[in-house]
N, C-alpha and C. Protein backbone atom coordinates (compact mmCIF):
# COMPACT_ATOMS: atom_id res chain seq x y z
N UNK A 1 7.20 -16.16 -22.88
CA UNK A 1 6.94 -14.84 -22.34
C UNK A 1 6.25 -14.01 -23.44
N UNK A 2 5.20 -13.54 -23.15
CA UNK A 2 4.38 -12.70 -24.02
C UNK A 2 4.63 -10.91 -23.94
N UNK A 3 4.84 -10.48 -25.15
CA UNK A 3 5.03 -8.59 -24.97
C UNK A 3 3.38 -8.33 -24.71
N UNK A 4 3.30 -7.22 -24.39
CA UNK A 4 1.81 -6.88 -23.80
C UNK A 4 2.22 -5.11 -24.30
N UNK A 5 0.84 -4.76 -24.79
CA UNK A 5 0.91 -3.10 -25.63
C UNK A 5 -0.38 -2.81 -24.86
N UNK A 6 0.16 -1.50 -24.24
CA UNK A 6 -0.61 -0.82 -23.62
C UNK A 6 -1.72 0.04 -24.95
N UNK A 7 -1.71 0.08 -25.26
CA UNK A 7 -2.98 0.30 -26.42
C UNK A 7 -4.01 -0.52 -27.46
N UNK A 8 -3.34 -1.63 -26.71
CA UNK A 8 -4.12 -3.12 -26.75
C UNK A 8 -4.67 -3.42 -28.37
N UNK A 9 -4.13 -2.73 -28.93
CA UNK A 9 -4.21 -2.65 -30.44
C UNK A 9 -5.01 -3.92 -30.67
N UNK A 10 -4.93 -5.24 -30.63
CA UNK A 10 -4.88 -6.37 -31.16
C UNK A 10 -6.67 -7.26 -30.04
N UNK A 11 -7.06 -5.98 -29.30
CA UNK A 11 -7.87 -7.00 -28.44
C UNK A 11 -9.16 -6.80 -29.44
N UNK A 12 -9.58 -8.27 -29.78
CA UNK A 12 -10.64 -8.15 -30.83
C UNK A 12 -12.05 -7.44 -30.11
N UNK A 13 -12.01 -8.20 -28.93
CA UNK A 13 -13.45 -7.34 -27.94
C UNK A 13 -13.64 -6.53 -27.78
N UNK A 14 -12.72 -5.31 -28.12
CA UNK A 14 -12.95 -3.88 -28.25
C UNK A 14 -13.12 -3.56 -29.65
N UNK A 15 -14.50 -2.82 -29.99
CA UNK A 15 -14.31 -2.32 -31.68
C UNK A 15 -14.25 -0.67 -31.20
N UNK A 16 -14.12 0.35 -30.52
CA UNK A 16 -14.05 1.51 -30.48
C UNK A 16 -13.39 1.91 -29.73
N UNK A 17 -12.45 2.50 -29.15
CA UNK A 17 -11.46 2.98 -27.89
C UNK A 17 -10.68 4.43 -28.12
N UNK A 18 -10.23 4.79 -27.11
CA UNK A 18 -9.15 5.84 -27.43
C UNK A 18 -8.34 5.37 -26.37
N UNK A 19 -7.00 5.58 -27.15
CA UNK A 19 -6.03 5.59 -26.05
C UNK A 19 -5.03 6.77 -25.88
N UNK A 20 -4.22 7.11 -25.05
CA UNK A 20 -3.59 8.05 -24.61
C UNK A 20 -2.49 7.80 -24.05
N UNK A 21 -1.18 8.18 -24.03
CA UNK A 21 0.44 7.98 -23.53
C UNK A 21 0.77 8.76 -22.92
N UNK A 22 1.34 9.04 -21.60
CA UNK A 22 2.03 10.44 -21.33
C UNK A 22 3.12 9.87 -20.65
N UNK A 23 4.71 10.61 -20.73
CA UNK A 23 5.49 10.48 -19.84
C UNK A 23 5.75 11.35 -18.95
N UNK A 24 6.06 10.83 -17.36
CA UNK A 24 5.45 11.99 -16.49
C UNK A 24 6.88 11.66 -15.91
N UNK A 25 7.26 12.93 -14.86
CA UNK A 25 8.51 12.66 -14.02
C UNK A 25 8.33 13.60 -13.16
N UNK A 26 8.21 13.21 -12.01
CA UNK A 26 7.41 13.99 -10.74
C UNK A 26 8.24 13.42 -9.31
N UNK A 27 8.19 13.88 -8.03
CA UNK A 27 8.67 13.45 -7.28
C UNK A 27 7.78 12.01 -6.96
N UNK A 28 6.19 12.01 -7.06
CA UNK A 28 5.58 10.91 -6.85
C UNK A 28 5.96 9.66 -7.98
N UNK A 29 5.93 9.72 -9.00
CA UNK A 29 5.98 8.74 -9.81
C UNK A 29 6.96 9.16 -11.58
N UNK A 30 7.44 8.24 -11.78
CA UNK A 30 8.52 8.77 -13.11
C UNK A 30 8.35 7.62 -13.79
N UNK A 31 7.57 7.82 -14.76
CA UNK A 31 7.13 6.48 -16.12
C UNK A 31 6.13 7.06 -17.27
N UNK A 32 5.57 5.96 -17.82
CA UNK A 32 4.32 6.14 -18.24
C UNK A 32 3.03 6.47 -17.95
N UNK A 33 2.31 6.97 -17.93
CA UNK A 33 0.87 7.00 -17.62
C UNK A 33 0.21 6.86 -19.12
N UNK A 34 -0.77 5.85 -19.32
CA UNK A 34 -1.59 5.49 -20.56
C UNK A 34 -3.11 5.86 -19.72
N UNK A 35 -3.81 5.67 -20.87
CA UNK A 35 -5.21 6.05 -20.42
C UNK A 35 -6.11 5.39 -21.48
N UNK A 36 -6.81 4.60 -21.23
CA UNK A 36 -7.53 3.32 -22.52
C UNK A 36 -8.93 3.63 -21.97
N UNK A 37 -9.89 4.22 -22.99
CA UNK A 37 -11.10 4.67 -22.73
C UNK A 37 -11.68 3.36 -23.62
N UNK A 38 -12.25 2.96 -23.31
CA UNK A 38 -13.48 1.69 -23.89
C UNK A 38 -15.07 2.71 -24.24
N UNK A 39 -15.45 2.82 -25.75
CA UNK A 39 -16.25 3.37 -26.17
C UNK A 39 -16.93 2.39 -26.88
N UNK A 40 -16.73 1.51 -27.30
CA UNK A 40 -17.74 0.42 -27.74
C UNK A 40 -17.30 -0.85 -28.08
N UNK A 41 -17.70 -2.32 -27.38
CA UNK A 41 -16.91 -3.50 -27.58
C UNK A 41 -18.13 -4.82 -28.51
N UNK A 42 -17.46 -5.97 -27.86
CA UNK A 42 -18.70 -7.17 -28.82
C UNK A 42 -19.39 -7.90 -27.33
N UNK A 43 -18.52 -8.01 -26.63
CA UNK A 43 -18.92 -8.35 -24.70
C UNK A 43 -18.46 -7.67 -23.69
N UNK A 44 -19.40 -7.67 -23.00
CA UNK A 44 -18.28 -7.15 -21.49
C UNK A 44 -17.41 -8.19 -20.68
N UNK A 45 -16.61 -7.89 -20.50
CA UNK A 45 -15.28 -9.05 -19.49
C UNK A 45 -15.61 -9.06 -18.29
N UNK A 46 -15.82 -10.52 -17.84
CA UNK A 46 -16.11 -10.55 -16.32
C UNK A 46 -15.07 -11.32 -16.14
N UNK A 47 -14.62 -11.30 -14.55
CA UNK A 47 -14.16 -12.32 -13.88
C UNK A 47 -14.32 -12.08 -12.65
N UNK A 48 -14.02 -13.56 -12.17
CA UNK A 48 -14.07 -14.15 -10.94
C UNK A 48 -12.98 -14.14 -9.96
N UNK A 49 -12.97 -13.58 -9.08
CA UNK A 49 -11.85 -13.72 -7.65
C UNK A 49 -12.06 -13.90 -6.25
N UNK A 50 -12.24 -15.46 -5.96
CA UNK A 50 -12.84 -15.31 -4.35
C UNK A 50 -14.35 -15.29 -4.55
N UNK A 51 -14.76 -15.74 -5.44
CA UNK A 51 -16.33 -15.66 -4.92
C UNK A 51 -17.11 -14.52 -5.73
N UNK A 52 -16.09 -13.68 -5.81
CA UNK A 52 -16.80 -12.44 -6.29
C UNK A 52 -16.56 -12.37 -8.31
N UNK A 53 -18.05 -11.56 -8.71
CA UNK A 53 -17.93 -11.63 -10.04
C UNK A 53 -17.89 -9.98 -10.31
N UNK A 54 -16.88 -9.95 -11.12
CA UNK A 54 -16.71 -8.51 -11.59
C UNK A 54 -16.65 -8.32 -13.19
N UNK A 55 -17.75 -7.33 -13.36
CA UNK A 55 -17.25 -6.59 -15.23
C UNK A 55 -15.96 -5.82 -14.99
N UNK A 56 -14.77 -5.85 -15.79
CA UNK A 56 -13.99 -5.43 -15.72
C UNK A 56 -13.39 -4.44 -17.29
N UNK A 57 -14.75 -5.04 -18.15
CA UNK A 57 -14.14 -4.09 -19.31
C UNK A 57 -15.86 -3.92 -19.78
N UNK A 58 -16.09 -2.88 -20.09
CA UNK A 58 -17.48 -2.53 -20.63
C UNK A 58 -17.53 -1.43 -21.38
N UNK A 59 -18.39 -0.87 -21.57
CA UNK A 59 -18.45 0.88 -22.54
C UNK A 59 -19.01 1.48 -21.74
N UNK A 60 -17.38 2.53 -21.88
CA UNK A 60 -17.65 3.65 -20.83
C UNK A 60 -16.64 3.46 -19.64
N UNK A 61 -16.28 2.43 -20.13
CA UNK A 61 -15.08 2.00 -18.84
C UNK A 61 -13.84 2.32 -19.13
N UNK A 62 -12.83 2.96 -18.45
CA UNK A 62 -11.22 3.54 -18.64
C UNK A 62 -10.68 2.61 -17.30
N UNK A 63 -9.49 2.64 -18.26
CA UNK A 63 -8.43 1.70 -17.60
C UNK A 63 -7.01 2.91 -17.38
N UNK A 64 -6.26 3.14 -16.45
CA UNK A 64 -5.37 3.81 -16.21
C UNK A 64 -4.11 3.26 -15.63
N UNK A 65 -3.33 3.10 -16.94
CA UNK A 65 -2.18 2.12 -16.10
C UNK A 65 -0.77 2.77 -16.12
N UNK A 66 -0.07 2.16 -15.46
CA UNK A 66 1.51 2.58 -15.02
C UNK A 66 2.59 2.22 -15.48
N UNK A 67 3.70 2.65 -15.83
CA UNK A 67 4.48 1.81 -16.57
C UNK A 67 5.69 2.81 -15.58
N UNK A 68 5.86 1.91 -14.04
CA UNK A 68 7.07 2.69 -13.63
C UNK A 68 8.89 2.69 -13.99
N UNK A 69 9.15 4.04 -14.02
CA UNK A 69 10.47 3.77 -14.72
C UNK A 69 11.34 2.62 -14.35
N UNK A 70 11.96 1.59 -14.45
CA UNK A 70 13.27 0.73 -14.14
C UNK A 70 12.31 -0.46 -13.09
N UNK A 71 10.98 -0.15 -13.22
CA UNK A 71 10.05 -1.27 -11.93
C UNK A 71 9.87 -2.64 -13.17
N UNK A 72 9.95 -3.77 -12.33
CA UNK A 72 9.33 -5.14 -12.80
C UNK A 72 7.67 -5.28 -12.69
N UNK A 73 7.20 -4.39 -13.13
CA UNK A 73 5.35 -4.17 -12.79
C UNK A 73 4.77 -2.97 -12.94
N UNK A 74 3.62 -3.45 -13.70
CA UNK A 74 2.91 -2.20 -14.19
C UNK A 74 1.48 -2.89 -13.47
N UNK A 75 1.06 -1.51 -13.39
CA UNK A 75 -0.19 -1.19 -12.54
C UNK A 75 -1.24 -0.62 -13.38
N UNK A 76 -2.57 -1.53 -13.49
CA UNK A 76 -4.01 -0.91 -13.77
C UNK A 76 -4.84 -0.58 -12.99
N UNK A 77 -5.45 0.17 -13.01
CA UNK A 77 -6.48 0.64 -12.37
C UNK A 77 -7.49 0.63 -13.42
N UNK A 78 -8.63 -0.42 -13.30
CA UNK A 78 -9.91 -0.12 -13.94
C UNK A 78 -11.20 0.34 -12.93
N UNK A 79 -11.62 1.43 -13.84
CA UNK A 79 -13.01 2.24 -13.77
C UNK A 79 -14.26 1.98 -14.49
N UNK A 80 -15.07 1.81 -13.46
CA UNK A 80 -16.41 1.92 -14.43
C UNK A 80 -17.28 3.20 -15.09
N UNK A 81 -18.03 2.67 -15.87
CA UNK A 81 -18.37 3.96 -16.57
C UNK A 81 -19.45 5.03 -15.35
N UNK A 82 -19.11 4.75 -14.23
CA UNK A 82 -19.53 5.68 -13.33
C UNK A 82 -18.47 6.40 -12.52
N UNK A 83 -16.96 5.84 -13.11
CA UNK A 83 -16.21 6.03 -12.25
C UNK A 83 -15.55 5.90 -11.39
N UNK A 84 -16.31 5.10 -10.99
CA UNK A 84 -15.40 3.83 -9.61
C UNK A 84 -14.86 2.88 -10.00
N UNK A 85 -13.90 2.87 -9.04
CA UNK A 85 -12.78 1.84 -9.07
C UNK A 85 -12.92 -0.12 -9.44
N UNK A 86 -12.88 -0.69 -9.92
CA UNK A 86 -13.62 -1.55 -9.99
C UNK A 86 -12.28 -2.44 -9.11
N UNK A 87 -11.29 -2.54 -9.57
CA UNK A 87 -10.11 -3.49 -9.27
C UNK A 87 -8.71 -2.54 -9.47
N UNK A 88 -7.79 -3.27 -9.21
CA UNK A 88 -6.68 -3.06 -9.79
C UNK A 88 -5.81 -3.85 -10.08
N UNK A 89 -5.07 -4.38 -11.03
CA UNK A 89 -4.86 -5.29 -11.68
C UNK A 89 -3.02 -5.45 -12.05
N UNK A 90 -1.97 -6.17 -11.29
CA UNK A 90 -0.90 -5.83 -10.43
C UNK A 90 -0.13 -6.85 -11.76
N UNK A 91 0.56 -6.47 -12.92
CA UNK A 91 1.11 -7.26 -13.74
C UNK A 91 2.91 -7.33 -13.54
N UNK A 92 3.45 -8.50 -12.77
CA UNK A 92 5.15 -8.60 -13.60
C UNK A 92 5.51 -9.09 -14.35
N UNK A 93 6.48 -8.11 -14.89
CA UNK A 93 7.62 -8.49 -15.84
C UNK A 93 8.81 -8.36 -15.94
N UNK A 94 9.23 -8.73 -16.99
CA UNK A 94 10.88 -8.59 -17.10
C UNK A 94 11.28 -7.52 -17.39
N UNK A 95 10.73 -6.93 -18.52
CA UNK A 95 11.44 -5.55 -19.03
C UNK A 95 9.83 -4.78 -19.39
N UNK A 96 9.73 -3.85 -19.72
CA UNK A 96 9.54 -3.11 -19.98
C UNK A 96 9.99 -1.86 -21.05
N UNK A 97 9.20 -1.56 -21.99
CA UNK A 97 9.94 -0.15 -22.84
C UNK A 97 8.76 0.74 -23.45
N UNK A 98 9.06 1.17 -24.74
CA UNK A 98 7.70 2.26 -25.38
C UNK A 98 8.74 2.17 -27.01
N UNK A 99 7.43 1.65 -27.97
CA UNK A 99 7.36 1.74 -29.06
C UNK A 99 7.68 3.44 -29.57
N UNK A 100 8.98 2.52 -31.07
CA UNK A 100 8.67 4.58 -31.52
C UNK A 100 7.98 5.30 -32.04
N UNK A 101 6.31 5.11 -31.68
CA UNK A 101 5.27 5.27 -31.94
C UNK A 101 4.39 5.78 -30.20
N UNK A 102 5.38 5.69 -29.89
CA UNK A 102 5.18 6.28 -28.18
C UNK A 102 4.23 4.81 -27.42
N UNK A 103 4.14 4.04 -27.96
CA UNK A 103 3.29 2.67 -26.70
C UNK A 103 3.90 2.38 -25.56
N UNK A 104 3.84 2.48 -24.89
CA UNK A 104 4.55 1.55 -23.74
C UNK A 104 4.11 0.17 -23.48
N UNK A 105 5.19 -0.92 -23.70
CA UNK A 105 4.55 -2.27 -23.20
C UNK A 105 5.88 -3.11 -22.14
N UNK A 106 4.95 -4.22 -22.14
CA UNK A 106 6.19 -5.06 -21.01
C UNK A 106 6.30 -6.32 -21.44
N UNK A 107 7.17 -6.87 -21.25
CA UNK A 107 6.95 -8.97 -21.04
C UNK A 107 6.85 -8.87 -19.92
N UNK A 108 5.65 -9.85 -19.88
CA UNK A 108 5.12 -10.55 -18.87
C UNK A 108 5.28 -11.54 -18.03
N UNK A 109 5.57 -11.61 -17.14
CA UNK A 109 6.42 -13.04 -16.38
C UNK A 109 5.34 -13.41 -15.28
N UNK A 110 3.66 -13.49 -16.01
CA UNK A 110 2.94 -14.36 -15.54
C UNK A 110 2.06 -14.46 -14.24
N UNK A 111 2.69 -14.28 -13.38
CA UNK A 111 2.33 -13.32 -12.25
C UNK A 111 1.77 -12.09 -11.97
N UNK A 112 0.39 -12.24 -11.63
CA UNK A 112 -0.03 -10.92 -11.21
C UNK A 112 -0.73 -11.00 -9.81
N UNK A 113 -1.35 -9.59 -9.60
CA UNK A 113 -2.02 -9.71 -8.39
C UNK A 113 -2.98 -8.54 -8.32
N UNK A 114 -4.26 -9.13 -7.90
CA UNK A 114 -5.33 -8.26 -8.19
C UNK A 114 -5.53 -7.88 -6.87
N UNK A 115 -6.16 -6.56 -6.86
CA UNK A 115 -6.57 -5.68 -5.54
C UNK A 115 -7.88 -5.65 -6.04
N UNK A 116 -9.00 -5.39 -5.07
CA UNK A 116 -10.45 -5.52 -5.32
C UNK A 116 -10.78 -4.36 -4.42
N UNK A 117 -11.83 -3.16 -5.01
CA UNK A 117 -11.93 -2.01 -3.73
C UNK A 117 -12.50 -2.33 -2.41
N UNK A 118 -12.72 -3.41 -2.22
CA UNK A 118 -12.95 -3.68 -0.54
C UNK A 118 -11.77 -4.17 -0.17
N UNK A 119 -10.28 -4.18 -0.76
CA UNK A 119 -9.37 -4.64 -0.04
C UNK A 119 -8.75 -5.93 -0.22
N UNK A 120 -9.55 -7.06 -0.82
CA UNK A 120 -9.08 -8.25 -0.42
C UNK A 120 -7.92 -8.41 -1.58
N UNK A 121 -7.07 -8.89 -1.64
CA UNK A 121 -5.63 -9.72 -2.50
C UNK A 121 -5.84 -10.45 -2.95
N UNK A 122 -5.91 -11.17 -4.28
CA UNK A 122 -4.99 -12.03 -4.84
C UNK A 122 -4.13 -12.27 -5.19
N UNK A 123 -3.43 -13.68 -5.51
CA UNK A 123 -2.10 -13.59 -6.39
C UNK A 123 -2.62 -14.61 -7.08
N UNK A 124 -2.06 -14.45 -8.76
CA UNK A 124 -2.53 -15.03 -9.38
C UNK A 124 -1.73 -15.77 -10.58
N UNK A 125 -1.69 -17.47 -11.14
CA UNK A 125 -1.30 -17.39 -12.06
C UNK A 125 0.35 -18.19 -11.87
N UNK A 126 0.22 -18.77 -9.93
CA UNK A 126 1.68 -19.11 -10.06
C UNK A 126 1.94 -20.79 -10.72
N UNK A 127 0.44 -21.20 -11.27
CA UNK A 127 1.16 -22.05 -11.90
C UNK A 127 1.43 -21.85 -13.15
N UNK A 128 0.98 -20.63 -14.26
CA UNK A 128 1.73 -20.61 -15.38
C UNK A 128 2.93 -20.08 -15.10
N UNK A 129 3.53 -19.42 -14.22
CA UNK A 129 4.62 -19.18 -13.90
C UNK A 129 5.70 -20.61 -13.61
N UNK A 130 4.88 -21.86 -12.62
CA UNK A 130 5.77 -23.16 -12.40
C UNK A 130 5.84 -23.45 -14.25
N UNK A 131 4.50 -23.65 -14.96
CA UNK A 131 4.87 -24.24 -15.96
C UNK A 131 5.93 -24.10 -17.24
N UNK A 132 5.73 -22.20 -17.21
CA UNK A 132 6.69 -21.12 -17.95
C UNK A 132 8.25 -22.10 -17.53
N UNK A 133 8.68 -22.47 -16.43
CA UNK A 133 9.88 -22.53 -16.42
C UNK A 133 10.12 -24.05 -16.31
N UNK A 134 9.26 -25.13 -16.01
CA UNK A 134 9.32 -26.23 -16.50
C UNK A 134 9.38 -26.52 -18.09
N UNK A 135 8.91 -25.60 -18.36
CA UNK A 135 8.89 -25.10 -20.48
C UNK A 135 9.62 -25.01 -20.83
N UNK A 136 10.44 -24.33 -20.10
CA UNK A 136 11.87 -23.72 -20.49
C UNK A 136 11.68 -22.68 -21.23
N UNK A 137 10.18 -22.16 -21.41
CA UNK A 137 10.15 -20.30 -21.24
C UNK A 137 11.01 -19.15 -20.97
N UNK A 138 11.30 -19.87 -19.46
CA UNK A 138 11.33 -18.64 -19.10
C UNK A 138 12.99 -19.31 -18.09
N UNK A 139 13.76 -18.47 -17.46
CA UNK A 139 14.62 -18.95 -16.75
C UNK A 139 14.89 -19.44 -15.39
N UNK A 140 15.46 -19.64 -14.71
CA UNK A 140 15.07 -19.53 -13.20
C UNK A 140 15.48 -18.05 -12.73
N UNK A 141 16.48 -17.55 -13.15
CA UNK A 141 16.87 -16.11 -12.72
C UNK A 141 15.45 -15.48 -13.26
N UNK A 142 14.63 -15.58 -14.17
CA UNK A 142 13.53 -15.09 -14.61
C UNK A 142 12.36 -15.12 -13.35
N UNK A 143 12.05 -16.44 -13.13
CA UNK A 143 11.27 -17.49 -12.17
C UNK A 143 11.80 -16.31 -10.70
N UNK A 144 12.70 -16.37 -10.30
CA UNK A 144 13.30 -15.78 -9.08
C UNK A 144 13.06 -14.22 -9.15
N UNK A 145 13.20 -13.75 -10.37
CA UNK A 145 12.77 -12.24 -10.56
C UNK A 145 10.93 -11.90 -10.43
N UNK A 146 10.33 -13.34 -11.01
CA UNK A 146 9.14 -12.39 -10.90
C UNK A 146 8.81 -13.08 -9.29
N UNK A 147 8.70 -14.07 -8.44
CA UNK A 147 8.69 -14.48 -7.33
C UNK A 147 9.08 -13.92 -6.44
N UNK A 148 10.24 -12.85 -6.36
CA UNK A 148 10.56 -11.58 -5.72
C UNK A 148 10.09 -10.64 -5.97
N UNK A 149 9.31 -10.16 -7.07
CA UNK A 149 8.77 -8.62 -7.12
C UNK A 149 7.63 -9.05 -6.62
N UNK A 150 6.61 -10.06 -6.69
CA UNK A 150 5.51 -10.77 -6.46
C UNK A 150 5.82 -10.25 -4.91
N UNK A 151 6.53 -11.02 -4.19
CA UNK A 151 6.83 -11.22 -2.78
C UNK A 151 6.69 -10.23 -1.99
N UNK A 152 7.77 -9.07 -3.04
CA UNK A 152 7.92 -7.16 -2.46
C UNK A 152 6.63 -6.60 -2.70
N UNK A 153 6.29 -6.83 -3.48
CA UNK A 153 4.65 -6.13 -3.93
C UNK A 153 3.41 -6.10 -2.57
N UNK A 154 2.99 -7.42 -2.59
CA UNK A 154 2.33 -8.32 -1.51
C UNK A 154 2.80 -7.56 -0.27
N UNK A 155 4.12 -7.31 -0.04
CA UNK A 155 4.24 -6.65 1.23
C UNK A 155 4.12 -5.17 1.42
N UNK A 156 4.11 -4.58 0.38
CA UNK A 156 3.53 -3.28 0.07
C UNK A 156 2.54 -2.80 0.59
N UNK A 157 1.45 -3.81 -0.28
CA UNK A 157 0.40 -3.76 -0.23
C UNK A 157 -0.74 -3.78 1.25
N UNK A 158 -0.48 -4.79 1.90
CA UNK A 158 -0.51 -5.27 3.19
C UNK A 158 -0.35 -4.35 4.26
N UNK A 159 1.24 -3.59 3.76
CA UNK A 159 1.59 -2.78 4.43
C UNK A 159 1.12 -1.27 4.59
N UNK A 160 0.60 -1.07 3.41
CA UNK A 160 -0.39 -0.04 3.20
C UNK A 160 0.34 1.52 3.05
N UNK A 161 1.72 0.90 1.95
CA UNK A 161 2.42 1.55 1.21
C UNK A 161 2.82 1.62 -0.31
N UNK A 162 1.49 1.01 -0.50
CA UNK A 162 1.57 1.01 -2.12
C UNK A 162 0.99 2.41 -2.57
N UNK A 163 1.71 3.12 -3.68
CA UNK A 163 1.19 4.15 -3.81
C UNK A 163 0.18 4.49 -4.72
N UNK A 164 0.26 3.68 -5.40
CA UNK A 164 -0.74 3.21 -7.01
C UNK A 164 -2.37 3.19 -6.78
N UNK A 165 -2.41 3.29 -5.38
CA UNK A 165 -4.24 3.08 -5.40
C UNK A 165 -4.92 4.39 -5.15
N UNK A 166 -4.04 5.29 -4.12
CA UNK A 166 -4.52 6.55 -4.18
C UNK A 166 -4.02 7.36 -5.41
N UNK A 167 -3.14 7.50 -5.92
CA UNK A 167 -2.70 8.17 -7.23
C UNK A 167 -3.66 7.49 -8.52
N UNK A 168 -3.97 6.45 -8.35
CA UNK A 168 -4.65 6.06 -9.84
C UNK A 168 -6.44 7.08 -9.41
N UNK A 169 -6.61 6.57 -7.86
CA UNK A 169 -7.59 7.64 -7.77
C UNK A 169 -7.51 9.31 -7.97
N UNK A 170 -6.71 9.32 -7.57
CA UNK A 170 -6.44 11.49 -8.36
C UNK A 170 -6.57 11.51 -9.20
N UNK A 171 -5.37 10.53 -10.30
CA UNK A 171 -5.53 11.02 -11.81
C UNK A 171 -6.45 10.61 -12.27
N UNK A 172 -7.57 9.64 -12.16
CA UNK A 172 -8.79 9.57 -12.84
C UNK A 172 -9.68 10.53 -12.41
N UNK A 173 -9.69 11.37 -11.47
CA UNK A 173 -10.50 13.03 -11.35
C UNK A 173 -9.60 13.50 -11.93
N UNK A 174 -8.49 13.50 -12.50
CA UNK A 174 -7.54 14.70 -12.25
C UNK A 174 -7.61 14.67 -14.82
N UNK A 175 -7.11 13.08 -14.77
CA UNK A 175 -7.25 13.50 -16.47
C UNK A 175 -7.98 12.79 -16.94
N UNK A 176 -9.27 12.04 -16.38
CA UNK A 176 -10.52 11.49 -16.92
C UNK A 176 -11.34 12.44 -17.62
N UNK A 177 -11.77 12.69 -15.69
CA UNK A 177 -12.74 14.26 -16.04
C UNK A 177 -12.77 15.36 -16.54
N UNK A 178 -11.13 15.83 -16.63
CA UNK A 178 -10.98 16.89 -17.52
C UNK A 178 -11.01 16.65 -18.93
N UNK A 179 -11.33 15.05 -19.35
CA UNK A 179 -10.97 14.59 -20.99
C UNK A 179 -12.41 14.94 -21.28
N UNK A 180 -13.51 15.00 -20.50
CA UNK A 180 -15.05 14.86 -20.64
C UNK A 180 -15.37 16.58 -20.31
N UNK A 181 -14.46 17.20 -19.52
CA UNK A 181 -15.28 19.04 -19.65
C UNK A 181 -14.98 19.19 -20.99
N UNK A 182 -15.60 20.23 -21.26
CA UNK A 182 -15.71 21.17 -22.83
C UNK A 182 -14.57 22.10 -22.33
N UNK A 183 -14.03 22.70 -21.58
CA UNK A 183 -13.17 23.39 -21.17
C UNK A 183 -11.47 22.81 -21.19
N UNK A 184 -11.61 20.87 -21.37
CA UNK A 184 -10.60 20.69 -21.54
C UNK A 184 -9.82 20.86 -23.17
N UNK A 185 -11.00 20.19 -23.85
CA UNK A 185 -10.62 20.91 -25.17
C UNK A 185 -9.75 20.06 -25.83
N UNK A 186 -8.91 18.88 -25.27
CA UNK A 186 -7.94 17.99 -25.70
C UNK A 186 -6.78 18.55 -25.39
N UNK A 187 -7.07 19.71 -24.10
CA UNK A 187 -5.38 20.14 -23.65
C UNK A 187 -4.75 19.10 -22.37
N UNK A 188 -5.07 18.05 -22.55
CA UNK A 188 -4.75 17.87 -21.44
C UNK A 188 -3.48 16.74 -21.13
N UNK A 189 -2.54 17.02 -22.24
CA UNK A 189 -1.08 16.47 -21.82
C UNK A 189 -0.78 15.32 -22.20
N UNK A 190 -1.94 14.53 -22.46
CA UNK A 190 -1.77 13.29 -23.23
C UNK A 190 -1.38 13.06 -24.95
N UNK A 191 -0.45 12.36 -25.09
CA UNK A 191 -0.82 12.35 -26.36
C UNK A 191 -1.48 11.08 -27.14
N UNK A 192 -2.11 10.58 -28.61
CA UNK A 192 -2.57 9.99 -29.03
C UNK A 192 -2.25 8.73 -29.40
């Protein structure tokens, strides 16, 4: 099981970024909100899902992810440097916390599931998940935890009660654009 840092400190393909932490507690959502601006890298990241090829990390591109309180899954939302939504990018894990340096990160239990803005689903990744526990990685109560949030997620989604796709859309008008007026000034709630 791998820890994962939302300020991605360690990704060599990025040489310029800013990142941002906030803890929010609202009737809609109570966690983290990070904000990872990509200002200059060595490639852009593509991948493939279904046919389709997507840049998913470039300059100029912000990533806005979730770290919900007591949830097995954090949620990205990547943007292109025009603003639109490119994907969203559906990670479980086991735990979750925030460095005392304010990071928020998770272990990862392998399983994810990508949303694409025309809608279509993936799930992804369930054989490093079979292999994680043929490894003896990971546990079966582990195996059964992320195979159930996987399961609940998927039906969310489908169901067209996930809340993460319209909210990642607000707050990227809501603390993108205000990071780019001259009027925001760096007031805008995040910290560094």
């Amino acid at each position: 099981m791998k820890r994962k840092f939302g300020d991605r400190a360690n990704w060599r393909r990025i040489t310029q970024r800013q990142f941002k932490s906030k803890y929010v507690e609202s009737e809609a959502f109570t966690g983290y909100i990070t904000l990872y601006n990509i200002h200059a890298l060595r490639d852009p990241l593509w991948k493939t899902y279904g046919g389709h090829t997507f840049r998913i990390a470039d300059k100029g591109y912000t990533w806005i992810q979730y770290y919900p309180k007591g949830a097995h899954f954090i949620v990205t939302a990547m943007f292109d440097n025009q603003g639109e939504i490119v994907e969203w990018y559906i990670d479980v894990c086991k735990t979750q916390g925030v460095t005392d340096q304010g990071v928020p990160w998770f272990d990862d239990l392998y399983l994810d599931i990508v949303v694409l803005r025309n809608g279509e689903v993936f799930l992804l990744d369930e054989d490093e998940l079979d292999d994680a526990l043929g490894r003896g990685l990971i546990t079966v109560k582990d195996y059964d935890l992320a195979t159930e949030t996987a399961r609940e997620l998927l039906g969310e989604i489908r169901a067209h009660r996930f809340p993460y796709f319209s909210m990642s859309l607000e707050d990227f008008k809501r603390l993108v654009l205000e990071l780019g007026s001259p009027r925001a000034g760096g007031k805008d709630g995040l910290s560094d």
